[in-house]
Protein backbone atom coordinates (compact mmCIF):
# COMPACT_ATOMS: atom_id res chain seq x y z
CA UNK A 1 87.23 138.64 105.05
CA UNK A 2 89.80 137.09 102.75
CA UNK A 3 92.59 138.94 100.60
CA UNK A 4 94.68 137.27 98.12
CA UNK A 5 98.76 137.35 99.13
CA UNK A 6 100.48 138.41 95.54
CA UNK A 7 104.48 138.46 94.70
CA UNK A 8 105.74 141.79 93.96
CA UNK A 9 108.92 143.13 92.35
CA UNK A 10 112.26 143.49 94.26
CA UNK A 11 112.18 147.04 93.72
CA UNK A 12 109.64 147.21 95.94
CA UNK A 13 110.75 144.95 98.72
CA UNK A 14 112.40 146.19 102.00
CA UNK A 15 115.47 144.94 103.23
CA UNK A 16 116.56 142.30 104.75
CA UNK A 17 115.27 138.84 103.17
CA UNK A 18 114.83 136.01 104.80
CA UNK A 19 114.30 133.01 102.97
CA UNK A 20 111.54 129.85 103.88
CA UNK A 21 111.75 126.49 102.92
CA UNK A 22 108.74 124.63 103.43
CA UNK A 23 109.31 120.76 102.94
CA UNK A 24 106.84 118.19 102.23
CA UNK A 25 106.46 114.62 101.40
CA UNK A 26 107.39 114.43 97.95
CA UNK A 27 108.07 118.29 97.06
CA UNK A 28 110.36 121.52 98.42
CA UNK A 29 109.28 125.03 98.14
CA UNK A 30 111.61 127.63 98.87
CA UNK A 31 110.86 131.37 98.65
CA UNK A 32 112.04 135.13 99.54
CA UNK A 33 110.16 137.39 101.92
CA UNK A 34 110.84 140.67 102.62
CA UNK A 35 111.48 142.48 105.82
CA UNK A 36 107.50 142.43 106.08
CA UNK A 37 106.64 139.51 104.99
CA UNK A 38 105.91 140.14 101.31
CA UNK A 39 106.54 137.47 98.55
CA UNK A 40 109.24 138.08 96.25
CA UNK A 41 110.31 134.95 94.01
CA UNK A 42 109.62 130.90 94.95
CA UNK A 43 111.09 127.76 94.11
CA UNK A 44 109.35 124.65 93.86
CA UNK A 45 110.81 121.29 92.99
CA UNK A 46 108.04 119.40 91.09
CA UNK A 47 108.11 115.72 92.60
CA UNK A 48 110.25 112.98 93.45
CA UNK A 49 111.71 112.60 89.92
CA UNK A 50 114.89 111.95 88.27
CA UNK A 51 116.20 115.05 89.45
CA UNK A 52 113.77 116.32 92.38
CA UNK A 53 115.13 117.05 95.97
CA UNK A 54 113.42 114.16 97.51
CA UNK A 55 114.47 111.54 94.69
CA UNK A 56 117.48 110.35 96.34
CA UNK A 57 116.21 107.47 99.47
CA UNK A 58 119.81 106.40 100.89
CA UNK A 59 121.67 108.16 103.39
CA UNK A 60 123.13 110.28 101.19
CA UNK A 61 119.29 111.90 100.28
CA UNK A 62 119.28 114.79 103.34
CA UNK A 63 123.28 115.90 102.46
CA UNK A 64 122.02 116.16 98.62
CA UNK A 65 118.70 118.08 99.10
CA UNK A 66 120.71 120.30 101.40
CA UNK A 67 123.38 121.15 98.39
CA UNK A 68 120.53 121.32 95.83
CA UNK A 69 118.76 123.91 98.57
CA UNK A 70 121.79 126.00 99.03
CA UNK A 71 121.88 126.10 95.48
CA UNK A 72 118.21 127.21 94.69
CA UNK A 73 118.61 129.72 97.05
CA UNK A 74 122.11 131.21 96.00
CA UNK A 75 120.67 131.39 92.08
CA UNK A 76 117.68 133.37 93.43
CA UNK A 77 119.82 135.95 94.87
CA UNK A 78 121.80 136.36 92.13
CA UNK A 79 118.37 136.76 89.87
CA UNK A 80 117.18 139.04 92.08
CA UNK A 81 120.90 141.55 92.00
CA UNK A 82 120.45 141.14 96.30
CA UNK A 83 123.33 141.52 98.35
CA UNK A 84 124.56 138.49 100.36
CA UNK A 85 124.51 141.13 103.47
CA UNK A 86 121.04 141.50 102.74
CA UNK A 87 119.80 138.22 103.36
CA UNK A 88 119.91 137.83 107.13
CA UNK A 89 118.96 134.09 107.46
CA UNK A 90 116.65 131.23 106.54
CA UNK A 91 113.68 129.17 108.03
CA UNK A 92 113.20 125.36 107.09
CA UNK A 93 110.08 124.20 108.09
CA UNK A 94 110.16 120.10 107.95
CA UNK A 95 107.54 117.75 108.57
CA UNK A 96 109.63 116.63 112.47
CA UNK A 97 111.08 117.33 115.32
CA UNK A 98 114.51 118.39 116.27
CA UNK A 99 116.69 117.32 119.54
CA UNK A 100 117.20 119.99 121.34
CA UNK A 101 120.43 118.86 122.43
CA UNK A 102 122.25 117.17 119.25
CA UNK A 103 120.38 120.10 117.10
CA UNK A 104 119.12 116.66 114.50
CA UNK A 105 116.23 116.05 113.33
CA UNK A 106 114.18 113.08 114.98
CA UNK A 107 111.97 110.71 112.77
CA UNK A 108 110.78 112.69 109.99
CA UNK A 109 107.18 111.53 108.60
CA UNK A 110 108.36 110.10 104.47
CA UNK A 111 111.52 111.21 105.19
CA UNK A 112 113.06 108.05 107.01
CA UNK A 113 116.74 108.54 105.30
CA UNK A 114 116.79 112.45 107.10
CA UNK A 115 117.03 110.48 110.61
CA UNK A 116 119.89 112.30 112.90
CA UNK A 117 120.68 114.67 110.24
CA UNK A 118 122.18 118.00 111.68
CA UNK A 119 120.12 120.03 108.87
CA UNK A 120 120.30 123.60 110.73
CA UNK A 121 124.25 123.07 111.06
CA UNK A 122 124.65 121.45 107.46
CA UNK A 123 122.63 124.18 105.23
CA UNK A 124 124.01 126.97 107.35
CA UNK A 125 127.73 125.73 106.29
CA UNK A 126 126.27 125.26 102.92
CA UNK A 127 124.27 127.85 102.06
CA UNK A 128 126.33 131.02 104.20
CA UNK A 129 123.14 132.19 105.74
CA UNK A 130 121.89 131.53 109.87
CA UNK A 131 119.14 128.62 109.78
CA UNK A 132 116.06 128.74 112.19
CA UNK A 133 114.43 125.20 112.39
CA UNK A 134 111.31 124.42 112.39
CA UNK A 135 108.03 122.28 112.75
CA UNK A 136 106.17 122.42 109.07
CA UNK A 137 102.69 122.93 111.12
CA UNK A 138 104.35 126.02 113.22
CA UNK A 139 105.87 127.53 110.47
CA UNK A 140 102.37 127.34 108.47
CA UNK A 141 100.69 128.99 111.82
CA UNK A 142 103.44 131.53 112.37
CA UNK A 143 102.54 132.74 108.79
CA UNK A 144 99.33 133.38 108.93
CA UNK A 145 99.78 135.31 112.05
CA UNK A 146 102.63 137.28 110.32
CA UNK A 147 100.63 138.74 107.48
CA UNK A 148 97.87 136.09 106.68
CA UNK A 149 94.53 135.74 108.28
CA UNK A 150 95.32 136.65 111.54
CA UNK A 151 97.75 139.29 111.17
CA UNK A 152 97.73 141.75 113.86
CA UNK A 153 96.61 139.26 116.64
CA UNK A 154 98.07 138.84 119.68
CA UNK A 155 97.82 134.88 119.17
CA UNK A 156 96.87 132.35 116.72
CA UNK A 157 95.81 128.45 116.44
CA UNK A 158 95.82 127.28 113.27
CA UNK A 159 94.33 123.80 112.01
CA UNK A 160 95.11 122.53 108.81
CA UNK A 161 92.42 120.20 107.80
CA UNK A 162 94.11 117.61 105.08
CA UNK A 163 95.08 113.99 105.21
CA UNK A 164 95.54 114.92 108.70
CA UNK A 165 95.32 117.67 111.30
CA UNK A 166 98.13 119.81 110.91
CA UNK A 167 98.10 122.43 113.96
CA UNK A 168 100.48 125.11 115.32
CA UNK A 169 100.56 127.97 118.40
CA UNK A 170 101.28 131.38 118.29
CA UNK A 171 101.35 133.29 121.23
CA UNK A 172 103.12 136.68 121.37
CA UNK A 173 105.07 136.02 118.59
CA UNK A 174 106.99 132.56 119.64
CA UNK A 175 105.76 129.07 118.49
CA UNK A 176 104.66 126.63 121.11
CA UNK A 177 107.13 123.88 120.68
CA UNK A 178 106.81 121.78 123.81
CA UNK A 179 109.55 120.19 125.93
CA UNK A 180 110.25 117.54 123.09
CA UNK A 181 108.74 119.62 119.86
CA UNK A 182 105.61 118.43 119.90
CA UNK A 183 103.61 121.23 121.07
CA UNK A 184 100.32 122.17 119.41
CA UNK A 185 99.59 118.73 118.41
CA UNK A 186 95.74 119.46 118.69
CA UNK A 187 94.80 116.89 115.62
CA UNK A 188 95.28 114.77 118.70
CA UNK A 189 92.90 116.21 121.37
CA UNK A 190 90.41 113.49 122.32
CA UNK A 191 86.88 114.38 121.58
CA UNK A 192 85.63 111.03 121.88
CA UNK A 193 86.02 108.39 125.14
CA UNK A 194 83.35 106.02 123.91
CA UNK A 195 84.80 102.53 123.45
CA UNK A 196 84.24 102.14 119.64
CA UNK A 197 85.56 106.03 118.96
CA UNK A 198 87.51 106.07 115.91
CA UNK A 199 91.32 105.40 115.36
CA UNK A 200 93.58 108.10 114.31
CA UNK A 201 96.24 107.55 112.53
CA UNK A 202 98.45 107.71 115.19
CA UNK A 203 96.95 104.35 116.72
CA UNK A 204 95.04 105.44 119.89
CA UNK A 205 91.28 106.19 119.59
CA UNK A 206 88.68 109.01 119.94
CA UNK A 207 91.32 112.01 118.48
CA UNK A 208 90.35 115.09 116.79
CA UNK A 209 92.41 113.73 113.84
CA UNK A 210 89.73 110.54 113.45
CA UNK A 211 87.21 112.34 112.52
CA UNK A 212 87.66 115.92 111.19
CA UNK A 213 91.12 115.10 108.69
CA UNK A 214 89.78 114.43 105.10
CA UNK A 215 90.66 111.18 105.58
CA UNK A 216 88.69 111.03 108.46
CA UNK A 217 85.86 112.13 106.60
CA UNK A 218 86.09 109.85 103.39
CA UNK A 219 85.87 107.15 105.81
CA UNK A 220 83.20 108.17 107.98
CA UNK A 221 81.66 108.87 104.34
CA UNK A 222 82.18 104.87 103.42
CA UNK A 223 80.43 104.02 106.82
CA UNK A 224 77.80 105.90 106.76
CA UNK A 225 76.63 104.95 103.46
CA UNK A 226 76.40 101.31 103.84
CA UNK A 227 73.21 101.81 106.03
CA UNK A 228 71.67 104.95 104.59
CA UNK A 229 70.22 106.35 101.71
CA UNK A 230 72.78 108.81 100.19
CA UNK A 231 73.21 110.12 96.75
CA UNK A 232 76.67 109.99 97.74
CA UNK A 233 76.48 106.09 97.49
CA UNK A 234 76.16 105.93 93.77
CA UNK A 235 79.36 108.23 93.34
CA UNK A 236 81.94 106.34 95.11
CA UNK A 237 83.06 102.77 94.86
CA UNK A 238 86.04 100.07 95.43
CA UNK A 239 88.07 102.19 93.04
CA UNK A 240 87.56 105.80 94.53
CA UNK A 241 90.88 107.17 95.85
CA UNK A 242 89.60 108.25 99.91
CA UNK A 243 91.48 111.65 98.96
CA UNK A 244 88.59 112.14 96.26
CA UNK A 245 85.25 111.20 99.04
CA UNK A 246 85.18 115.16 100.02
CA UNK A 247 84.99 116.87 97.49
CA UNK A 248 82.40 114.32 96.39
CA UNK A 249 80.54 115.10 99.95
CA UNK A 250 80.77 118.54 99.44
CA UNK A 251 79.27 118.54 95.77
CA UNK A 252 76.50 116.28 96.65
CA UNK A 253 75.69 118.58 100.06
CA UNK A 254 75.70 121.28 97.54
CA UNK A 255 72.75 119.66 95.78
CA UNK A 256 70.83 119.17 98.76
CA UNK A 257 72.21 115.68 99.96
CA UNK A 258 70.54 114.74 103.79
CA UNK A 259 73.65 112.63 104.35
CA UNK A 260 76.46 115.18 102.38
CA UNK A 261 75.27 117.73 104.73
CA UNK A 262 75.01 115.79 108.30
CA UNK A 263 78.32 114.52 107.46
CA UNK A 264 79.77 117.96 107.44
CA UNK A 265 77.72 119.32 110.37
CA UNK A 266 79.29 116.33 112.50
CA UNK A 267 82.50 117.73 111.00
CA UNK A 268 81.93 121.52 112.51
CA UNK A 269 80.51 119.80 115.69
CA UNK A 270 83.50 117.73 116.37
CA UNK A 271 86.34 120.61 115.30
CA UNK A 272 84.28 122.77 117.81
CA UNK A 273 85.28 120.30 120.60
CA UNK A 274 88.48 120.57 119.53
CA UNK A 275 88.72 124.41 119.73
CA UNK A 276 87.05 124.71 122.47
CA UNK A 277 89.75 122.32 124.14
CA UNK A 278 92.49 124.51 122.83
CA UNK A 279 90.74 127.73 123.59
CA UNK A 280 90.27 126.66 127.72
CA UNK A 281 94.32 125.84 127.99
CA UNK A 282 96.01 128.64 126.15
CA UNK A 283 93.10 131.14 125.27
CA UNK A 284 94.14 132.21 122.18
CA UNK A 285 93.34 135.24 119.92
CA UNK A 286 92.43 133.75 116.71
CA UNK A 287 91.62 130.45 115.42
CA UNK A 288 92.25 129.79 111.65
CA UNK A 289 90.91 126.79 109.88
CA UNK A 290 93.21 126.06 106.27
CA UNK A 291 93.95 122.80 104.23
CA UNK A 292 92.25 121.00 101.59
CA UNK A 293 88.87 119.97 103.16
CA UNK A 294 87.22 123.50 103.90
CA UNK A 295 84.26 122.73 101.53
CA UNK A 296 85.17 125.75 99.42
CA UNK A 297 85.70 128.33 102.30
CA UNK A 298 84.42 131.91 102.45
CA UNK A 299 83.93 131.65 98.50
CA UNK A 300 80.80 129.47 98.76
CA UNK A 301 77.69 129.04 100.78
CA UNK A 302 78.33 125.50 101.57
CA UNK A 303 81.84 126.79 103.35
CA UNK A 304 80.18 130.24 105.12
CA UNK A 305 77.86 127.11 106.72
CA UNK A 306 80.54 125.42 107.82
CA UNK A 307 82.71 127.92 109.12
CA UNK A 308 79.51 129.81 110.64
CA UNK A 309 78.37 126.47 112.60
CA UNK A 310 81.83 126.02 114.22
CA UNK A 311 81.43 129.93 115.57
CA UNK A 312 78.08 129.10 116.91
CA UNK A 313 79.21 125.51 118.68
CA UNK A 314 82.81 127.34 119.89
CA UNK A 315 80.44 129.93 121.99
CA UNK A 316 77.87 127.15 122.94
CA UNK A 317 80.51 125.01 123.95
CA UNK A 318 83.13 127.71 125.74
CA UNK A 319 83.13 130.37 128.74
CA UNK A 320 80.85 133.00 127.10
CA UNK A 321 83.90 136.08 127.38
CA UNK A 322 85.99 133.84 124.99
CA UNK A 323 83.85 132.38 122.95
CA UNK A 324 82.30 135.58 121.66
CA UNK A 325 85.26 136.96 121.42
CA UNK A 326 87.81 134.92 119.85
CA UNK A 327 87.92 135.45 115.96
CA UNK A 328 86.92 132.55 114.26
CA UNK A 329 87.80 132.22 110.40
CA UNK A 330 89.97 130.58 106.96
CA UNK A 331 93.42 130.86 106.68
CA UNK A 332 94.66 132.62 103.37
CA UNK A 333 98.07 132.22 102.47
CA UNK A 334 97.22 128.15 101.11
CA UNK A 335 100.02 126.54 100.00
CA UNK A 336 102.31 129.64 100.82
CA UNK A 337 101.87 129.88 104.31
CA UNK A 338 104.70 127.31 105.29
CA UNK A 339 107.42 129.36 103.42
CA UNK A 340 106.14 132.44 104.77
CA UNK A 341 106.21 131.26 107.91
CA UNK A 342 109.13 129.76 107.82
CA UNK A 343 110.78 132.86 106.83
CA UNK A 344 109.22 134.47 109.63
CA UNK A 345 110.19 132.56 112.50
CA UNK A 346 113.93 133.70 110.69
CA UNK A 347 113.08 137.15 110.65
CA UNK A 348 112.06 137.12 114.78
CA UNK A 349 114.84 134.52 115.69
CA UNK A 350 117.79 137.19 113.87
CA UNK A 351 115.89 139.77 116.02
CA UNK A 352 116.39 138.51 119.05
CA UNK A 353 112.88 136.64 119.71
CA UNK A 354 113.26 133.72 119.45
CA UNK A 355 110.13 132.17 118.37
């Protein structure tokens, strides 16, 4: 069942705040939680202009977004009449891994110039508040099992269909991180050994990522209609971004399109291979499926297919105690969930849990 997340007044909030920063390739969005998890205010820097966070490409960039950070987030609580004692600490969820031993961040995605940077230590000295680092995928995951779609689980996987596979573990509250960070990289399950499988991104073959990412799917799309009859066909051409193919599959399947629909069929078929992989190592709770390419969700009959299929393959596919009962479904915090979760894993490190 979905429900919509909504900001609400300060006078309502409980104390303590925790802020998230949830940073992307070519935007920042930083926001206030309260002590359970409800929005308050949000910050977003539009783009890489003139004057956005992510303009600046020297060295200098990560030392500047970190100022203009601390800023955003000192103004807010001076809008908002909090106490600095109130705000007990802030999540930044980045798109990377940090050393565990030098606390820096190592080889950001788009964000070459943030190489080495010590970005906990930096915005902490910066800003006056703690800073709890974080993977963007984990902090996404860790919000929806704070107060999103699988709130009240004991554990959560979430998969973020988009350019790629975003993915992040819950369990019992603490992110799986993995000796080097990169735990709960499930875009990168195999779930094809055959000698022509598909390339991922990444630049091995046969991954989860190579054929259920939008980008996965737009090319799949491209293939596919060389050799068959597709209404599809007439829609896309040299000039058609691949970000655009899906949402052109998914009208056309709405119409009735054989090819639209088998193309996302293979799509459910394939995640449920996935899931099923993740399920039989750490038998989680929930699974939640978010990100751009979820052919309109729980809000149309095209995504209740979609979503239902995966259900149905999970259970074929899976010991027959989990697969019936792990809960299957959408995420629903969208484009919030990464500064919600961020915030989060804030909230449980201050409180002694480290996440």
């Amino acid at each position: 069942m979905s429900k919509e997340k909504t900001f609400i007044n300060i006078s309502d909030a409980v104390a303590p705040f925790f802020f998230g920063i949830d940073v992307g390739g070519t935007s920042i969005k930083i926001g206030i939680v309260d002590d359970n998890g409800q929005m308050i205010d949000i910050h977003e820097s539009g783009s890489q202009s003139h004057n956005g966070f992510l303009a600046v490409k020297t060295e200098a960039a990560p030392l500047l977004a970190t100022q203009q950070m601390a800023k955003v987030m000192i103004d807010i609580v001076g809008q908002l009449n909090i106490r600095r004692t109130d705000v007990h600490g802030i999540g930044i969820g980045i798109p990377s891994t940090m050393d565990t031993k030098t606390k820096r961040l190592r080889k950001p995605p788009n964000l070459h110039s943030w190489e080495g940077f010590p970005m906990c230590e930096e915005l902490a000295e910066t800003s006056g508040f703690p800073v709890t680092f974080c993977n963007d995928a984990n902090a996404a995951a860790y919000g929806e099992y704070w107060v999103g779609s699988a709130s009240g689980a004991q554990s959560l996987a979430l998969l973020t269909l988009g350019t790629g596979i975003g993915t992040g573990i819950i369990i019992d509250g603490r992110s799986v991180n993995g000796a080097m960070g990169y735990g709960g990289e499930c875009g990168h399950l195999v779930v094809d050994l055959s000698p022509n499988s598909r390339l991922c991104g990444c630049g091995q073959r046969g991954h989860l990522e190579a054929y259920c990412s939008a980008t996965a799917v737009a090319r799949r799309t491209i293939a596919l209609t060389d050799t068959q009859e597709s209404s599809i066909r007439e829609r896309i051409s040299q000039e058609t971004r691949l970000s655009d193919i899906p949402k052109i599959v998914c009208e056309e399947a709405e119409k009735g399109d054989t090819l639209a629909m088998q193309i996302i069929a293979d799509t459910a078929t394939y995640l449920s291979m996935g899931i099923v992989s993740i399920l039989n190592t750490v038998d989680v709770a929930s699974i939640s499926i978010g990100g751009a390419m979820t052919f309109g969700g729980n809000a149309t009959p095209l995504g209740q297919r979609f979503i239902e299929q995966i259900r149905k393959e999970v259970i074929a596919r899976s010991f027959k105690a989990v697969g019936e009962s792990v809960q299957i479904d959408y995420a629903i915090l969208g484009g919030n969930a990464g500064f919600i979760g961020a915030a989060g894993l804030a909230r449980a490190d201050v409180n002694g849990k480290k996440a």
